[in-house]
N, C-alpha and C. Protein backbone atom coordinates (compact mmCIF):
# COMPACT_ATOMS: atom_id res chain seq x y z
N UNK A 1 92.27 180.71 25.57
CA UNK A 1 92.02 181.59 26.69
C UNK A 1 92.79 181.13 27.92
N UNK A 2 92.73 180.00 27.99
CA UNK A 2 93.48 179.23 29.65
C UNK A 2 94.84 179.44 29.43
N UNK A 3 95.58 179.66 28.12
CA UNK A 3 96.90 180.13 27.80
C UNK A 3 97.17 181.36 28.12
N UNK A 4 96.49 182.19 27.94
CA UNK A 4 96.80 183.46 28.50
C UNK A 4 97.23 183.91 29.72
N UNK A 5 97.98 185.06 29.98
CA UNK A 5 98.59 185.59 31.38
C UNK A 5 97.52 185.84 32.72
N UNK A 6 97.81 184.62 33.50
CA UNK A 6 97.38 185.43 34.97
C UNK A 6 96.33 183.68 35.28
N UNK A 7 96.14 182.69 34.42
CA UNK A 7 95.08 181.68 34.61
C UNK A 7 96.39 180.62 35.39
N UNK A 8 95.85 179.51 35.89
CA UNK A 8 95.96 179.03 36.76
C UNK A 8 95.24 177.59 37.03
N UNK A 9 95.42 176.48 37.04
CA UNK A 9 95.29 174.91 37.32
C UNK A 9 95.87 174.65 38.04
N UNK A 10 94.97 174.20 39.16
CA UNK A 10 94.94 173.96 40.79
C UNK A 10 93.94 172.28 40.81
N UNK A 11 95.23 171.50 41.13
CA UNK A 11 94.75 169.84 41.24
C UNK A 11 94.09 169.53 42.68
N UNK A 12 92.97 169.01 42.72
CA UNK A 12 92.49 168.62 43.81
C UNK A 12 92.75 167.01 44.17
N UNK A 13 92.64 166.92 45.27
CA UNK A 13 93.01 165.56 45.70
C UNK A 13 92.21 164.02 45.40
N UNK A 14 90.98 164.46 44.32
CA UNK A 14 90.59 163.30 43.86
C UNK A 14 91.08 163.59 42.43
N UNK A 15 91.78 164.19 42.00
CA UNK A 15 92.36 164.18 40.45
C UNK A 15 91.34 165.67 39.67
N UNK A 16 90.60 166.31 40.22
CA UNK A 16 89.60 167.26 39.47
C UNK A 16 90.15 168.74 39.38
N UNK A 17 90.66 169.17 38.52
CA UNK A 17 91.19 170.59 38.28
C UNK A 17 90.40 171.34 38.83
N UNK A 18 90.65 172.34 39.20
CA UNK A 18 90.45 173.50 39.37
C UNK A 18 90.62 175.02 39.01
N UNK A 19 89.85 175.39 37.69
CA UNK A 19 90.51 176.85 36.69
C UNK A 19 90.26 177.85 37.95
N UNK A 20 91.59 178.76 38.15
CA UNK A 20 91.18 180.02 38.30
C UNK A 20 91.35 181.45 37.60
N UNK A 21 90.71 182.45 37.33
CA UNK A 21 91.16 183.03 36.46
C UNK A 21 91.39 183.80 36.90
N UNK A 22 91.97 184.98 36.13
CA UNK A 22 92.83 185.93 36.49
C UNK A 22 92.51 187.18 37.60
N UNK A 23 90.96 187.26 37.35
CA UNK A 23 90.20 187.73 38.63
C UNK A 23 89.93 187.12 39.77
N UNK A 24 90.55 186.19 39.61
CA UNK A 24 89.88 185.40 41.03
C UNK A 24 88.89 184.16 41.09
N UNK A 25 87.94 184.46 39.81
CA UNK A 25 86.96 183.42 39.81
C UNK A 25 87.29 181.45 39.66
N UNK A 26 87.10 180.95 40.17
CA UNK A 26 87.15 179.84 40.17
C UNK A 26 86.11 178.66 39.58
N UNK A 27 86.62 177.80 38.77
CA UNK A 27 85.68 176.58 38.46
C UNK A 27 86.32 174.99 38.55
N UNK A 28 85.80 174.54 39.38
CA UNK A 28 86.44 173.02 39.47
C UNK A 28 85.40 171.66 38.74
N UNK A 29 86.18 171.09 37.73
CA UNK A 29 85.18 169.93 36.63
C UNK A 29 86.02 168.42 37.24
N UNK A 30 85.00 167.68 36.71
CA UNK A 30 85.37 166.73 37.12
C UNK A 30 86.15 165.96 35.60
N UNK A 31 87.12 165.40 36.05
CA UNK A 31 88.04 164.86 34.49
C UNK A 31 87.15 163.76 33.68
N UNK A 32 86.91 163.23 32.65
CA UNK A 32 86.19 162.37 31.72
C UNK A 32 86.98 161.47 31.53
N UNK A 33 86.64 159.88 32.20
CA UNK A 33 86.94 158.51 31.78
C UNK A 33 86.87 158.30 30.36
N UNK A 34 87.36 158.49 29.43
CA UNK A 34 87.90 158.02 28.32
C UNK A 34 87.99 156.49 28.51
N UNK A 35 88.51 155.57 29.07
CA UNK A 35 88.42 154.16 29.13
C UNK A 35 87.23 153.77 29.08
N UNK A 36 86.21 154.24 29.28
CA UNK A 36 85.23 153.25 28.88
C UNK A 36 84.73 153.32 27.44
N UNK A 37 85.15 153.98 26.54
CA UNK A 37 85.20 153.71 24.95
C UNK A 37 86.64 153.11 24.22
N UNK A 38 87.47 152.37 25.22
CA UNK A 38 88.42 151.80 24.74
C UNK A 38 88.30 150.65 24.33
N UNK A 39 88.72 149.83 23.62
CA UNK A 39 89.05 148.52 23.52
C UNK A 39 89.80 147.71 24.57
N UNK A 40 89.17 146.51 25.13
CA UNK A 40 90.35 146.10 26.53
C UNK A 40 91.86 145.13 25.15
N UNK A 41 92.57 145.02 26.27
CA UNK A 41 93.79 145.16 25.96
C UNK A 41 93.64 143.16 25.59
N UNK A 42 94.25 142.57 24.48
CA UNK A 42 94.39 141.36 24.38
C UNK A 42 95.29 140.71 25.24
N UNK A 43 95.02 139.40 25.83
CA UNK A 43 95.57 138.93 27.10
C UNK A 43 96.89 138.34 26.45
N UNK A 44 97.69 138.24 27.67
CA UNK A 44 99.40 138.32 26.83
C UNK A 44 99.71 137.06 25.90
N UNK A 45 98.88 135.86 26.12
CA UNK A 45 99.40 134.49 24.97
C UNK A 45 98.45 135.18 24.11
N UNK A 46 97.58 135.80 23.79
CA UNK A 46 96.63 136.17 22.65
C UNK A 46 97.48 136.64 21.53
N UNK A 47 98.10 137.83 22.12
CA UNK A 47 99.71 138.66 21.81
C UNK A 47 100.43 137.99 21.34
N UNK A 48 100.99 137.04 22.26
CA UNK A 48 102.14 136.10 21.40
C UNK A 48 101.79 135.72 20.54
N UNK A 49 100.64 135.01 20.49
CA UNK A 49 99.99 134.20 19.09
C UNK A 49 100.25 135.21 17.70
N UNK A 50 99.62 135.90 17.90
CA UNK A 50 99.23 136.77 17.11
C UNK A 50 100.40 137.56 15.94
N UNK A 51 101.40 138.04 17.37
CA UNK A 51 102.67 138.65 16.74
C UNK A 51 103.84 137.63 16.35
N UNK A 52 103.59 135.91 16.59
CA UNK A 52 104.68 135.55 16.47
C UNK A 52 104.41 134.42 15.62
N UNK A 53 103.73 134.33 14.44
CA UNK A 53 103.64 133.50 13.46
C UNK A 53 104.51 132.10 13.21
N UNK A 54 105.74 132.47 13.16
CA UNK A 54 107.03 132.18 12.88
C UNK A 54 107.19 130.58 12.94
């Protein structure tokens, strides 16, 4: 539907879209942190260890 002719994504200044549609109507969501179901990142000698057997 948001593909269709006449819609519209309007960025607000804390990062939160804003749909408008083709009439006019408007809805602004707030975006979803995904990082907090990530894995943190292994610290860089962890890395070396790891990838460099040798």
């Amino acid at each position: 539907m948001k593909d269709a002719p006449g819609w519209q994504v309007l960025a607000g200044r804390d990062g939160s879209p804003t749909w408008v549609a083709p009439c006019g109507r408007r809805a602004t969501t707030q975006p979803f942190d995904y990082r907090a179901f990530t894995d943190p990142l292994p610290a860089a000698a962890d890395h070396d260890a790891v990838l460099a057997p040798f």
